[in-house]
Every structure is written in structure tokens, then in C-alpha cells.
C-alpha atoms as a PDB file:
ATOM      1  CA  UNK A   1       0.000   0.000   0.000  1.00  0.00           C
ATOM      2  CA  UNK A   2       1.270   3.502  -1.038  1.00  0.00           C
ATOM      3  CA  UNK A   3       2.003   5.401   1.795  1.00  0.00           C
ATOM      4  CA  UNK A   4       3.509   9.327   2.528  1.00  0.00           C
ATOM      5  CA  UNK A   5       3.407  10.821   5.794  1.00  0.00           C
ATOM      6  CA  UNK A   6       0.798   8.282   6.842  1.00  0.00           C
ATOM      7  CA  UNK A   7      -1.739   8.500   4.046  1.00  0.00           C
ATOM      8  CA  UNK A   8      -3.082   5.860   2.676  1.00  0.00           C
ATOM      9  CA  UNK A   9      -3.375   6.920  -1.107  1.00  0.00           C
ATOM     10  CA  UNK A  10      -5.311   3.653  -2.278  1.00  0.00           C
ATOM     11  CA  UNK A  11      -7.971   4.375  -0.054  1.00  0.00           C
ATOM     12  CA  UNK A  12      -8.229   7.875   0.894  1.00  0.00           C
ATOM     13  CA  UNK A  13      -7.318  10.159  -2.212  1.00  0.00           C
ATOM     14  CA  UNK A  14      -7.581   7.907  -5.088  1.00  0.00           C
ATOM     15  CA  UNK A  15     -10.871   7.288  -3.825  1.00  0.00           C
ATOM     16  CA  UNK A  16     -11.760  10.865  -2.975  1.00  0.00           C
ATOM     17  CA  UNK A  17     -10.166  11.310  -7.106  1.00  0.00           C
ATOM     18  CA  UNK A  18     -12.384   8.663  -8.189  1.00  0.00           C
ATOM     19  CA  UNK A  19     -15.440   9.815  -7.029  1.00  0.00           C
ATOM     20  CA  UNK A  20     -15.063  13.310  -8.553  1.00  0.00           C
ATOM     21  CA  UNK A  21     -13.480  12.305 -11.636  1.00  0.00           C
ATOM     22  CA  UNK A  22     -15.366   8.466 -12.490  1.00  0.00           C
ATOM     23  CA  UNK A  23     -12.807   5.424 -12.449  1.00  0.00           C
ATOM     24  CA  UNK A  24      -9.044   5.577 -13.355  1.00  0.00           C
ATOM     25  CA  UNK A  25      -6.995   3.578 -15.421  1.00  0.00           C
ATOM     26  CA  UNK A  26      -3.703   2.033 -14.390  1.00  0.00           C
ATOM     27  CA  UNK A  27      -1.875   5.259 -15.697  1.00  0.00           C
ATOM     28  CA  UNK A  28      -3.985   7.866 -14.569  1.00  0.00           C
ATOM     29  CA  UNK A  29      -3.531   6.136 -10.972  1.00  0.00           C
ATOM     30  CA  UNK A  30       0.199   6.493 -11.705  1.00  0.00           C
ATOM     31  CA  UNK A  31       0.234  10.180 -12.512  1.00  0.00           C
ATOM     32  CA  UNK A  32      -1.957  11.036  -9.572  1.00  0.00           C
ATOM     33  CA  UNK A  33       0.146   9.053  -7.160  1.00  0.00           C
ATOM     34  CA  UNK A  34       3.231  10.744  -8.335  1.00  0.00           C
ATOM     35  CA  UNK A  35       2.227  13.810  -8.123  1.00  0.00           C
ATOM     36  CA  UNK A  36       1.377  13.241  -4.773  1.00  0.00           C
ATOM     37  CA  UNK A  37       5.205  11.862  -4.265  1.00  0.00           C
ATOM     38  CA  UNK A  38       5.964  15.204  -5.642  1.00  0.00           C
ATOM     39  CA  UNK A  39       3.322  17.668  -3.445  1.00  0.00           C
ATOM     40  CA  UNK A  40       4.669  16.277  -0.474  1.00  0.00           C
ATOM     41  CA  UNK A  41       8.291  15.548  -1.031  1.00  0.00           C
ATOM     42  CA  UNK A  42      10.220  17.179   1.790  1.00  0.00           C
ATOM     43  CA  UNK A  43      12.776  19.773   0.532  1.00  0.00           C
ATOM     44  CA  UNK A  44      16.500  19.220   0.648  1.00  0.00           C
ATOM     45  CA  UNK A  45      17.503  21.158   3.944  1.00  0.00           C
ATOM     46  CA  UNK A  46      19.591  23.849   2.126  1.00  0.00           C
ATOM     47  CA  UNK A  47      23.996  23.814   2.900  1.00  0.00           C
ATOM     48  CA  UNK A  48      24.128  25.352   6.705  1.00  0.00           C
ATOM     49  CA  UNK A  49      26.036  28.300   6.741  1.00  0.00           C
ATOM     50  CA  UNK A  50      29.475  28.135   8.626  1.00  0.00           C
ATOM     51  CA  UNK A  51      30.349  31.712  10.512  1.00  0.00           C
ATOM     52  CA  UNK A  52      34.077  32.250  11.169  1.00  0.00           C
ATOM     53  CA  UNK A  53      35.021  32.202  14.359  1.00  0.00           C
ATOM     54  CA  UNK A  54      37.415  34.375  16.716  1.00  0.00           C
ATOM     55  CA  UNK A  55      39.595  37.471  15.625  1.00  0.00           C
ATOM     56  CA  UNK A  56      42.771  37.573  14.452  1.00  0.00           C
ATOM     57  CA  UNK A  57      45.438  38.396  16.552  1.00  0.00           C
ATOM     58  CA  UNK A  58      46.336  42.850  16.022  1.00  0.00           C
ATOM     59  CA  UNK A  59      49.585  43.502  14.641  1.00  0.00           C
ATOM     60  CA  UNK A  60      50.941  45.068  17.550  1.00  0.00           C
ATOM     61  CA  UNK A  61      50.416  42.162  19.377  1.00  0.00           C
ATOM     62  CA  UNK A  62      51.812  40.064  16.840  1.00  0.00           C
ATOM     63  CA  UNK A  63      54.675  42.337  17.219  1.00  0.00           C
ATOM     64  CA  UNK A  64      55.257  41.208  20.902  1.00  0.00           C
ATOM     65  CA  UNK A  65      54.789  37.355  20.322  1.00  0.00           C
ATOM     66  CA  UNK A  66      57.175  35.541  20.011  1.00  0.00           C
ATOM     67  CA  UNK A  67      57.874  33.604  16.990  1.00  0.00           C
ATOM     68  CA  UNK A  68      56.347  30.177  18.534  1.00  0.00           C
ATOM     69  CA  UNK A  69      53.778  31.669  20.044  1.00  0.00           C
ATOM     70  CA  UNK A  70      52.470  33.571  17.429  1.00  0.00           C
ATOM     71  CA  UNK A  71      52.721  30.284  15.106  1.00  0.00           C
ATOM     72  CA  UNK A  72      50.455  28.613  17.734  1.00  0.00           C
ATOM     73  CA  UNK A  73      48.059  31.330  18.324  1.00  0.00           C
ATOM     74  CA  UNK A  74      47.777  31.875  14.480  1.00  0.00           C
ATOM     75  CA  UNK A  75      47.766  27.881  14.159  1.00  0.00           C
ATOM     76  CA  UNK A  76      44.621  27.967  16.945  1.00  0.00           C
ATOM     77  CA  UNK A  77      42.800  30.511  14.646  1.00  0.00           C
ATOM     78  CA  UNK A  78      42.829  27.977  11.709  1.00  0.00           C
ATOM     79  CA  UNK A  79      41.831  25.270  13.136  1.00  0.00           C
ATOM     80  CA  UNK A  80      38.884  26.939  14.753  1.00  0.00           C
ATOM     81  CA  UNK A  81      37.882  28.122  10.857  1.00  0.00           C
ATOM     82  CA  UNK A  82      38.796  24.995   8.900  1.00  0.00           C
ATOM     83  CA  UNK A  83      35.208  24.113   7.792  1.00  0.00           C
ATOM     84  CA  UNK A  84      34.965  27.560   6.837  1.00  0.00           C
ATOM     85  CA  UNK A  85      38.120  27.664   4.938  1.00  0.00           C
ATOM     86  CA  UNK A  86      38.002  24.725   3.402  1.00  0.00           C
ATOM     87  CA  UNK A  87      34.714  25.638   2.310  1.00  0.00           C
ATOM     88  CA  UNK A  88      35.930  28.575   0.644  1.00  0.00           C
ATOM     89  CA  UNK A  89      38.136  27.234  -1.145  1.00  0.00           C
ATOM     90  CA  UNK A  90      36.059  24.749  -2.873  1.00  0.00           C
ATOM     91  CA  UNK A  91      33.564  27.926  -3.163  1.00  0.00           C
ATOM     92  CA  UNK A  92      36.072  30.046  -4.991  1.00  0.00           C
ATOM     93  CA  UNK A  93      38.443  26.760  -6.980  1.00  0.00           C
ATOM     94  CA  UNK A  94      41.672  28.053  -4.709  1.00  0.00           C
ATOM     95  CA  UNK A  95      44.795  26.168  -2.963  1.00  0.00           C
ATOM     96  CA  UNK A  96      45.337  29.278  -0.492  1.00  0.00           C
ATOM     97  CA  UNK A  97      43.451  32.142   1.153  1.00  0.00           C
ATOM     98  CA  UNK A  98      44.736  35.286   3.157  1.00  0.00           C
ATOM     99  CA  UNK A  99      42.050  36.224   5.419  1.00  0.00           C
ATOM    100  CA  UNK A 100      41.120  38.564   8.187  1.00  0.00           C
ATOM    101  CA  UNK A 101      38.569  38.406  10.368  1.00  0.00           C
ATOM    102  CA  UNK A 102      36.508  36.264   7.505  1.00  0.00           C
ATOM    103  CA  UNK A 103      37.300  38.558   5.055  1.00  0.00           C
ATOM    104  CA  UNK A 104      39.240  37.434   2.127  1.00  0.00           C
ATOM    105  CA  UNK A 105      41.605  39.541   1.162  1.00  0.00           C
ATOM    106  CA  UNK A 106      43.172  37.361  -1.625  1.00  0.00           C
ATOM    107  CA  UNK A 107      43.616  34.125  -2.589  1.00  0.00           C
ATOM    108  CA  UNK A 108      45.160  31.670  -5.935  1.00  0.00           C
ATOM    109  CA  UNK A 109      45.289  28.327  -7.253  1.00  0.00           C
ATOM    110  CA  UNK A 110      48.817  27.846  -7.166  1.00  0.00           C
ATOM    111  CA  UNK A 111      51.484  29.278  -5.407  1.00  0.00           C
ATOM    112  CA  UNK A 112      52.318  30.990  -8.715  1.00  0.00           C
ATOM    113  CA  UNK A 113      50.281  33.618  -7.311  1.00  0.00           C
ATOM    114  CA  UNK A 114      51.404  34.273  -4.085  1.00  0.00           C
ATOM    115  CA  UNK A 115      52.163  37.470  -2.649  1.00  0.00           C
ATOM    116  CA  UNK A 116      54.934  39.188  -1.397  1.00  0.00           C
ATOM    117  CA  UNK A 117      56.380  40.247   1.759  1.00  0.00           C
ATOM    118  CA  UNK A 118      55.865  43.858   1.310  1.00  0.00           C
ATOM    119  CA  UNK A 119      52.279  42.939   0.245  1.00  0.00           C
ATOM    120  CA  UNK A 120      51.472  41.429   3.600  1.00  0.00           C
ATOM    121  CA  UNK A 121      52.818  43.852   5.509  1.00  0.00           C
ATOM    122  CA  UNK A 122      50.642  46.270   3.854  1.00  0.00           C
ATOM    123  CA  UNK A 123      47.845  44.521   4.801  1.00  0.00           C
ATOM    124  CA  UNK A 124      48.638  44.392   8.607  1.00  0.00           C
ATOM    125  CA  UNK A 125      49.353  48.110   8.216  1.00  0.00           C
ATOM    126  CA  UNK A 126      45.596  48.709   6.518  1.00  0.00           C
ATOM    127  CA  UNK A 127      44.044  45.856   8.861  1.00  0.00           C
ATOM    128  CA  UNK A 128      45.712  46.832  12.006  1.00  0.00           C
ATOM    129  CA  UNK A 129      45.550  42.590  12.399  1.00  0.00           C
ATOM    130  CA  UNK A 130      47.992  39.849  11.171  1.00  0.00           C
ATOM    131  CA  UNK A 131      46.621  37.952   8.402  1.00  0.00           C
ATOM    132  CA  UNK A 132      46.195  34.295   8.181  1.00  0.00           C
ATOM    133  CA  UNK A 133      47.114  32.259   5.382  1.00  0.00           C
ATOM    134  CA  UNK A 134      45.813  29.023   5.176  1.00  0.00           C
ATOM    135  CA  UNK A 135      46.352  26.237   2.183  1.00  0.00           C
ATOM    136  CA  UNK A 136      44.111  23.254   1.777  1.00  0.00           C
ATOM    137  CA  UNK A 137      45.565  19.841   2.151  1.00  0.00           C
ATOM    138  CA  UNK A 138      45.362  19.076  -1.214  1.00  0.00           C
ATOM    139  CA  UNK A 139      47.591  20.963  -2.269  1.00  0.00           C
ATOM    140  CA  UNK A 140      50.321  19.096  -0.425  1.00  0.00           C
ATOM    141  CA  UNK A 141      49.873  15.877  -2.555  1.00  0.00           C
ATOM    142  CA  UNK A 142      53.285  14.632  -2.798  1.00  0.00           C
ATOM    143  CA  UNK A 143      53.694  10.948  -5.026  1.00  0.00           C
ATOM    144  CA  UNK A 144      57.375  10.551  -4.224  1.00  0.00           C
ATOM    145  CA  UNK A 145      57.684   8.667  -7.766  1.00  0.00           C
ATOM    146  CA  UNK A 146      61.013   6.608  -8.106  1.00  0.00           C
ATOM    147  CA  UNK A 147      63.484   8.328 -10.809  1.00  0.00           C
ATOM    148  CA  UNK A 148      69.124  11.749 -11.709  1.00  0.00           C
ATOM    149  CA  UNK A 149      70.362  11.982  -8.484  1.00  0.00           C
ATOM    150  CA  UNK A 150      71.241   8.764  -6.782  1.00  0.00           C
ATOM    151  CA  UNK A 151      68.685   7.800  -3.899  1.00  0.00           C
ATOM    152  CA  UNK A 152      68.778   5.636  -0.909  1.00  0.00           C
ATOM    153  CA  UNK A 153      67.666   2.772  -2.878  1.00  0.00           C
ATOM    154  CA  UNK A 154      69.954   0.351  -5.341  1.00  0.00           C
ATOM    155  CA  UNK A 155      69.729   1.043  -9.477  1.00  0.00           C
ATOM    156  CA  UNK A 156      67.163   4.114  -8.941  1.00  0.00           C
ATOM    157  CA  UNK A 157      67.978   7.785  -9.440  1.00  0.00           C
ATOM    158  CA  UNK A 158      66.102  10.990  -9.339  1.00  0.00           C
ATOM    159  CA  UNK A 159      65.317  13.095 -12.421  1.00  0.00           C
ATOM    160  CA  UNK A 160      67.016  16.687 -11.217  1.00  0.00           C
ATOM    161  CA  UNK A 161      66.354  20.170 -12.616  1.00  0.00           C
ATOM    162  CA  UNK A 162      68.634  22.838 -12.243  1.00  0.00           C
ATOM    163  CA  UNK A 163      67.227  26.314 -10.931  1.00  0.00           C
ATOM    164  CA  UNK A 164      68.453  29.343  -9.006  1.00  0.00           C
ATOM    165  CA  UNK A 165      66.763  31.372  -5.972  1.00  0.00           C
ATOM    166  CA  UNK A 166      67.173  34.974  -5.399  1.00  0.00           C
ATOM    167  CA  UNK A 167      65.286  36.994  -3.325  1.00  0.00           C
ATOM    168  CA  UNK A 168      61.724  38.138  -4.927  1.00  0.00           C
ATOM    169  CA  UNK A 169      62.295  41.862  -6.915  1.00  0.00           C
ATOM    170  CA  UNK A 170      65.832  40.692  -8.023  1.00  0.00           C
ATOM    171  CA  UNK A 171      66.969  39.497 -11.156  1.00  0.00           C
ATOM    172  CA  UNK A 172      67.188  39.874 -14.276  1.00  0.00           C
ATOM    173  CA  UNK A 173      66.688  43.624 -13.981  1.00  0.00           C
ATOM    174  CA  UNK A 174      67.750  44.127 -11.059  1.00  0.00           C
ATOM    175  CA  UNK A 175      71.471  44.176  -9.060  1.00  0.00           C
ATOM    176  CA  UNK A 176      73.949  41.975 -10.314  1.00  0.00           C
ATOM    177  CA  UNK A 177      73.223  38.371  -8.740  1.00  0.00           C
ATOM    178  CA  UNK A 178      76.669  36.855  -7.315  1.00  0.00           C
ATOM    179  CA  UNK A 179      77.117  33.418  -5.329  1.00  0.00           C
ATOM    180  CA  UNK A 180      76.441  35.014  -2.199  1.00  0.00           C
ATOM    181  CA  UNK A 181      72.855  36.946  -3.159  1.00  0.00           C
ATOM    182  CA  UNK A 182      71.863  33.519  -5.200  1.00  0.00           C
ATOM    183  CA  UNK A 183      71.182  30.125  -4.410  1.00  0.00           C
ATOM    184  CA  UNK A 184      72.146  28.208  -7.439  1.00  0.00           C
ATOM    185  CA  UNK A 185      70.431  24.306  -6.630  1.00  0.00           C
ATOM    186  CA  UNK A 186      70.061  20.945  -8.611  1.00  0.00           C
ATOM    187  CA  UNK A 187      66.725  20.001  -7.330  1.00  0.00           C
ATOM    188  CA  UNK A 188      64.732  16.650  -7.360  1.00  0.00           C
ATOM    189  CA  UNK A 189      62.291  17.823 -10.026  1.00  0.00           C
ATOM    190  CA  UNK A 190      58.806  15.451  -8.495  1.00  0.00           C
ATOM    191  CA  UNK A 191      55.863  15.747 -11.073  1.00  0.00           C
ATOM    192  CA  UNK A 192      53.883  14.301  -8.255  1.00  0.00           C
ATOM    193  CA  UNK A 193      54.301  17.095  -6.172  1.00  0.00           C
ATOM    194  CA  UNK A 194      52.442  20.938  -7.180  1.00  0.00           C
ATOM    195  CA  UNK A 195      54.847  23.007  -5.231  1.00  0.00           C
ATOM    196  CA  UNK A 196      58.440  23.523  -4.543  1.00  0.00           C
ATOM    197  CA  UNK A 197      60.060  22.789  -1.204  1.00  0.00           C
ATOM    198  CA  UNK A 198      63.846  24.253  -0.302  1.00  0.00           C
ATOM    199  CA  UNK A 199      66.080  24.456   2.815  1.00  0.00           C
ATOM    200  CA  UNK A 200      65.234  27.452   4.677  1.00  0.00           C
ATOM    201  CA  UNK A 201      68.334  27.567   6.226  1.00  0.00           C
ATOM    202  CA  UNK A 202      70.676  28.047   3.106  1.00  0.00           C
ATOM    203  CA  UNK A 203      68.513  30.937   2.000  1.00  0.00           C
ATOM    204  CA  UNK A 204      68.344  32.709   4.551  1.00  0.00           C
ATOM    205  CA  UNK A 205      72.066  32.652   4.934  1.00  0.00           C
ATOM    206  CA  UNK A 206      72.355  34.019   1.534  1.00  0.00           C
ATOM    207  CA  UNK A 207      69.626  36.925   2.306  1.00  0.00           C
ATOM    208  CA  UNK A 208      67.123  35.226  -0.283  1.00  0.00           C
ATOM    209  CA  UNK A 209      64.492  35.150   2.445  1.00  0.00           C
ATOM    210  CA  UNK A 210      63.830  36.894   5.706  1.00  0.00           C
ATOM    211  CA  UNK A 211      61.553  36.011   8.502  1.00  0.00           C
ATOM    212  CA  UNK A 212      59.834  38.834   9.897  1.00  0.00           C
ATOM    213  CA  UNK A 213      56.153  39.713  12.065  1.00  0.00           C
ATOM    214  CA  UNK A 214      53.925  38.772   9.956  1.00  0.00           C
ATOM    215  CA  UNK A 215      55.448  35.464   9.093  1.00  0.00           C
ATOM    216  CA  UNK A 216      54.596  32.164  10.778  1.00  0.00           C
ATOM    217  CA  UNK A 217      56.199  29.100  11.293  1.00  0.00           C
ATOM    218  CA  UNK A 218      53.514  26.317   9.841  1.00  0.00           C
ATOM    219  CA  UNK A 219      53.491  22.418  10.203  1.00  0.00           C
ATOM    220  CA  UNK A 220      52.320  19.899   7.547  1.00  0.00           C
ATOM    221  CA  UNK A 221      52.750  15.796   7.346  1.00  0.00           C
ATOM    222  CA  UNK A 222      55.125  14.285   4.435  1.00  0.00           C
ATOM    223  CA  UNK A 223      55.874  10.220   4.463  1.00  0.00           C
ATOM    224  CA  UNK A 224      54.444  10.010   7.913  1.00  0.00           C
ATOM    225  CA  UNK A 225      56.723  12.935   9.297  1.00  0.00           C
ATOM    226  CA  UNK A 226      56.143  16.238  10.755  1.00  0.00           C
ATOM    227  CA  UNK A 227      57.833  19.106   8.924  1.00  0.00           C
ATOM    228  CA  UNK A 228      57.473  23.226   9.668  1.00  0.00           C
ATOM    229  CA  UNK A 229      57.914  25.571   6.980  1.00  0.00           C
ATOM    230  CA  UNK A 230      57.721  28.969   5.876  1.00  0.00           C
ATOM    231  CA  UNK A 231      55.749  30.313   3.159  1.00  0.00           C
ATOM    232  CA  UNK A 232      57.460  32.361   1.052  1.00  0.00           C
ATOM    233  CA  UNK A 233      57.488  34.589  -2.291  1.00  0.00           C
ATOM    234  CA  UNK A 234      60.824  33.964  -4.352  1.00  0.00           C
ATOM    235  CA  UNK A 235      62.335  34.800  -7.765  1.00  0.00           C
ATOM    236  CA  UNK A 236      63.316  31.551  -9.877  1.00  0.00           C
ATOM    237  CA  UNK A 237      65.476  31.536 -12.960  1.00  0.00           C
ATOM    238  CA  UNK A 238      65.373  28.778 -15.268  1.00  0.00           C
ATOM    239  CA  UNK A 239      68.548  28.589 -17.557  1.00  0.00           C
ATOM    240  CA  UNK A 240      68.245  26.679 -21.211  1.00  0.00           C
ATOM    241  CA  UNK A 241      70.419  24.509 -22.730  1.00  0.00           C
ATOM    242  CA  UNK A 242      71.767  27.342 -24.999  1.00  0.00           C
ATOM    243  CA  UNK A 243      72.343  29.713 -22.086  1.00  0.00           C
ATOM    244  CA  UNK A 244      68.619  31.509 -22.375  1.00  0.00           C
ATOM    245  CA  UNK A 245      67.673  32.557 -19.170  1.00  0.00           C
ATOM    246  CA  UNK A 246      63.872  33.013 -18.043  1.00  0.00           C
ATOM    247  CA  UNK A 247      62.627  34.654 -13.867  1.00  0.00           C
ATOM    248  CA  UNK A 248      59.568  34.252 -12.508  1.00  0.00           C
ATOM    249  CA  UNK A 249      58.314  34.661  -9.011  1.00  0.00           C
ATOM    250  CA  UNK A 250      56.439  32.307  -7.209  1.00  0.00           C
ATOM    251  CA  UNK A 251      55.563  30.997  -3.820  1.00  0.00           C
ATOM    252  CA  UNK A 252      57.980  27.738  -2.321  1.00  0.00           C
ATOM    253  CA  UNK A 253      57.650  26.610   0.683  1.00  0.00           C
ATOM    254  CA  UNK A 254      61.259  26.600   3.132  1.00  0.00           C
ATOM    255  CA  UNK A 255      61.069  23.922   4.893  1.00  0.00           C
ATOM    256  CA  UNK A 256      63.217  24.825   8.785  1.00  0.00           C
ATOM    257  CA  UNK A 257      65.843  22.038   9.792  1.00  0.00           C
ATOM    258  CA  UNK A 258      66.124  20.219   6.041  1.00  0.00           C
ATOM    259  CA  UNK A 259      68.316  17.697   7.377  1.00  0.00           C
ATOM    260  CA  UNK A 260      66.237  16.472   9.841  1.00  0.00           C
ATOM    261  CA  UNK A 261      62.927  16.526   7.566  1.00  0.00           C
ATOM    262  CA  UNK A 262      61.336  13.602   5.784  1.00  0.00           C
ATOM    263  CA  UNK A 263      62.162  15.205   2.306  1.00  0.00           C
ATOM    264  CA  UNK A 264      65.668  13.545   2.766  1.00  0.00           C
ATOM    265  CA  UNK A 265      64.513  10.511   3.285  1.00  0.00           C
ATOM    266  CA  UNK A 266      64.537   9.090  -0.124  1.00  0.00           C
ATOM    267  CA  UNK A 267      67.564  11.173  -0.882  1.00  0.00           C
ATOM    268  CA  UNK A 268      69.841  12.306   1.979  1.00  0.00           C
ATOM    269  CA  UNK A 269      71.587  14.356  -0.461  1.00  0.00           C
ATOM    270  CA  UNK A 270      68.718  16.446  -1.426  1.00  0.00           C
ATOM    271  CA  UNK A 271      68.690  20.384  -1.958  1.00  0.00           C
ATOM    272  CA  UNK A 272      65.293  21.091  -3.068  1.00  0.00           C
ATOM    273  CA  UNK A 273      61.852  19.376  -4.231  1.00  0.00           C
ATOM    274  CA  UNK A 274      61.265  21.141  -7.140  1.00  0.00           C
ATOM    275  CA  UNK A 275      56.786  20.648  -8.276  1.00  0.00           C
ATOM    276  CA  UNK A 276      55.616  20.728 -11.468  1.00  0.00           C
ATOM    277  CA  UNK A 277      54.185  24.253 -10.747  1.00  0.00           C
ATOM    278  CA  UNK A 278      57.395  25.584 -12.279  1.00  0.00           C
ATOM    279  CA  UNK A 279      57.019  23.615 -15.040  1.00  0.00           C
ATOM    280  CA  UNK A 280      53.424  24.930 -15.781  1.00  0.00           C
ATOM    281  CA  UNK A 281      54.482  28.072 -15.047  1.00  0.00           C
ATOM    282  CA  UNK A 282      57.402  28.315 -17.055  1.00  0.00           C
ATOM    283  CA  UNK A 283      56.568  26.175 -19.799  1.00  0.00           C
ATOM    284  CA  UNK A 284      60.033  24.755 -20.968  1.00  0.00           C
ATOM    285  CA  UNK A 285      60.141  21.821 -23.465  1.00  0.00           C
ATOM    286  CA  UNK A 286      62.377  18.985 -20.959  1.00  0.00           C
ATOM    287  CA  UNK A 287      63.751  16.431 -21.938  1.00  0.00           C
ATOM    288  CA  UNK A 288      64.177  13.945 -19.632  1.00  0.00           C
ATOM    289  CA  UNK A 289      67.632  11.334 -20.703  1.00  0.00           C
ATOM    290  CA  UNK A 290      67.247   7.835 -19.416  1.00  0.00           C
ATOM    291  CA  UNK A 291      70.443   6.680 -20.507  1.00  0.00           C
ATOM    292  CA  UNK A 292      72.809   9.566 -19.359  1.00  0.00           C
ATOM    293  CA  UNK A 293      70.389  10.330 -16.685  1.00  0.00           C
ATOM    294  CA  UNK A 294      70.234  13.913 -17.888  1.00  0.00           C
ATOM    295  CA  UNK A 295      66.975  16.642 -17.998  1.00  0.00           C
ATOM    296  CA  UNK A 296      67.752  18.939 -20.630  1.00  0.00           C
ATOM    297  CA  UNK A 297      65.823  21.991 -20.743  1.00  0.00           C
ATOM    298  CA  UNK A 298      64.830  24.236 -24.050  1.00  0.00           C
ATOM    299  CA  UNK A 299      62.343  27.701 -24.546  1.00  0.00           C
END
């Protein structure tokens, strides 16, 4: 017997149909029926709305933290909003948010977009508050493929590109770039991994990158290990194999005490993780040697 919200259809309304309209056939039975189904289907409860929650921390204050203790306070604030963050990210198709106080004041896709220092400071001058910057988890997705450099493990080497740091705003254009303002690296180049990861310690000793206020130390898993890192803008030349030479800026993560991290695992000799952002970004034709275990790179 076909029954919604405790009505008995065969015997109340078809009947009550029935004797208004004369008899039904098997059909017109059907269509009524249904459109009962339909007249008193319950709506879809719409998507709850998630509020954001607490304040971010005032600049000032941020000024009198500590390093640690800013990290943690800005760590509590995220993890109070990550429904909410995570939402908006799926809401507006990005890998990374700056926010204040639930407002967004930018976000991207990729790391190709991130901003620069002077860009948040600027904000916690307008603000008065220390932004947050949260990225979604997916955007750590690391495969850790096997294959140039040798690795931990017998016959298997990594496929290596070769890439130089200097801090963001210099380059090409800019003051001449010497070993000790440029970190010239032969990184692990990882297709399975979006974003870059260096040694935060080597640039920093070169004067690449700075830590300052409104930076803070975050934490992330990789292979089962905790790492911290620093999210940082960064200029990155590309050189060709007839000497062309191509800068872009873009986001990398610097990852504090390398050694110790999990991205040395697979190779202990390791100086960077470079994604296949740079590769989309850039847009070099590689070539990728098997047999001299080479990458050459062309424009």
C-alpha cells in the first residue's frame, strides 16, 4: 500500500479522485500518485552556513609574540575556521586564502600567485591585524615517484632540474646576482608534487628570504613525518640549454631544519623538491635522458 506521511493513497485520495473524476486507469492512478510523491516531497535542507570564528590576533600584538607563540596562536585561529576555509576554497576553486577576520583579502590556485612580503605587511598596516594564510591539504599531494640523483635505494635515481633562488624583486633587472645573493640548486624535479620545497636555512644565509612579524612558522605531514615551513614569495630563474635565461616569481615553501625533515629521506643528499608548478608556469620543453640520466631543458 502507497504510503507518505501516513496516508493511505489507495484508499483515501484515489478514492476521494475517483469519485469526482469516475474510475481511473492504471496510468492515470500512476500520474496522480506521483504527483502526490511530488506535493509532499520534503525539501532538501539547504547547505548550513558556517560563521568564522574568533579574531585575528592585532599587529601590535603580533609584534610582541614571540615567533612560537604567534605560530600557535595563528595555528589555533585555523583550526577553529577549517570548515569555513576549506569551504571557501572549494567555493572560490583556490589552494590558499589570506584572510582577516573572515574577510578574504586574496587568494590563488597555485602558489604561482602568491604574494609578497611587502604585500602582507601592507595589509597588517591597513588591517591593524595579522593575516592568516591558510592552504588546503590538497595541495600538499606529494607521489614521491622513483626516478638523476642517486637515492637511498639500489639502481634508482632521481630526475634533477637545475634552478636558481634569489630573493623576490631581483633578477634579471635588477642588481647583479653573485654566489652570495643567489642560491644556485640541482633540485629533485617530483611531477607528483604541485609546489616547490627548499632548505630554509641556506637561504636565509644568503639573504634570499627573511623572517619577519607577519610570518609564521607552519606544520604539515610528508611520508608520515612532521615538517614546519615557511611560506614564502621567491624569484626563480630557469637557464636553457643554450644559455637563455627566463625569472619568474612564485611561492615555495622553506622547509626549517632540512636535514632532519622527511624530504631527505629518499635522498639524503637532497637540496630542493622542485613541483611541477614551475614547469606549468614556465613552460620549458624537458627532456628527460634515461640513458645519461640527464633533464635537458629548451624555450
Amino acid at each position: 500500500m502507497s504510503e507518505i506521511r501516513g496516508i493511505d493513497f489507495n484508499s483515501d485520495i484515489l478514492g476521494e479522485v475517483e469519485r469526482e473524476l469516475g474510475p481511473l486507469d492504471k496510468r492515470a492512478r500512476e500520474a496522480v500518485l506521483r504527483g502526490l510523491e511530488l506535493a509532499f516531497k520534503k525539501e532538501e535542507p539547504p547547505t548550513p552556513a558556517i560563521a568564522w570564528q574568533g579574531e585575528n590576533p592585532t599587529y601590535s600584538e603580533a609584534e610582541r609574540l614571540s615567533l612560537s607563540e604567534r605560530s600557535r596562536r595563528m595555528g589555533e585561529l585555523e583550526a577553529q575556521n577549517q570548515a569555513w576555509l576549506e569551504r571557501k576554497c572549494e567555493e572560490l576553486g583556490a589552494n590558499w586564502l589570506i584572510v582577516v577576520d573572515g574577510e578574504i583579502l586574496t587568494h590563488g590556485a597555485t602558489l604561482a600567485e602568491y604574494v609578497t612580503d611587502d604585500a602582507l605587511l601592507k595589509w597588517c598596516e591597513q588591517t591593524g591585524k595579522l593575516p592568516l594564510v591558510y592552504e588546503h591539504p590538497r595541495s600538499f599531494a606529494i607521489e614521491e615517484s622513483v626516478p638523476w640523483h642517486l637515492t637511498a635505494y639500489p639502481q634508482d635515481a632521481y630526475p634533477t632540474l637545475g634552478l636558481a633562488l634569489v630573493e623576490s624583486g631581483n633578477g634579471l633587472r635588477s642588481k647583479p646576482l653573485n654566489e652570495a645573493n643567489r642560491a644556485n640548486l640541482v633540485a629533485d624535479f617530483d611531477t607528483g608534487s604541485l609546489e616547490t620545497y627548499v632548505n630554509l636555512d641556506s637561504l636565509r644565509a644568503q639573504g634570499i628570504v627573511q623572517i619577519a612579524t607577519q610570518d609564521v612558522l607552519r606544520q604539515h605531514t610528508h611520508l608520515g613525518q612532521v615538517f614546519s615551513y615557511f611560506l614564502k614569495q621567491v624569484s626563480i630563474l630557469l637557464t636553457s640549454e643554450d644559455c637563455v635565461i627566463k625569472q619568474l616569481t612564485r611561492g615555495i615553501r622553506c622547509v626549517l631544519n632540512w636535514q632532519q625533515s622527511p624530504f631527505v629521506r629518499v635522498n639524503p643528499n637532497r637540496q630542493a623538491l622542485a613541483g611541477r608548478g614551475i614547469g606549468l608556469q614556465f613552460r620549458p620543453l624537458l627532456t628527460l635522458d634515461f640513458v645519461r640520466r640527464k633533464t635537458k631543458l629548451h624555450w
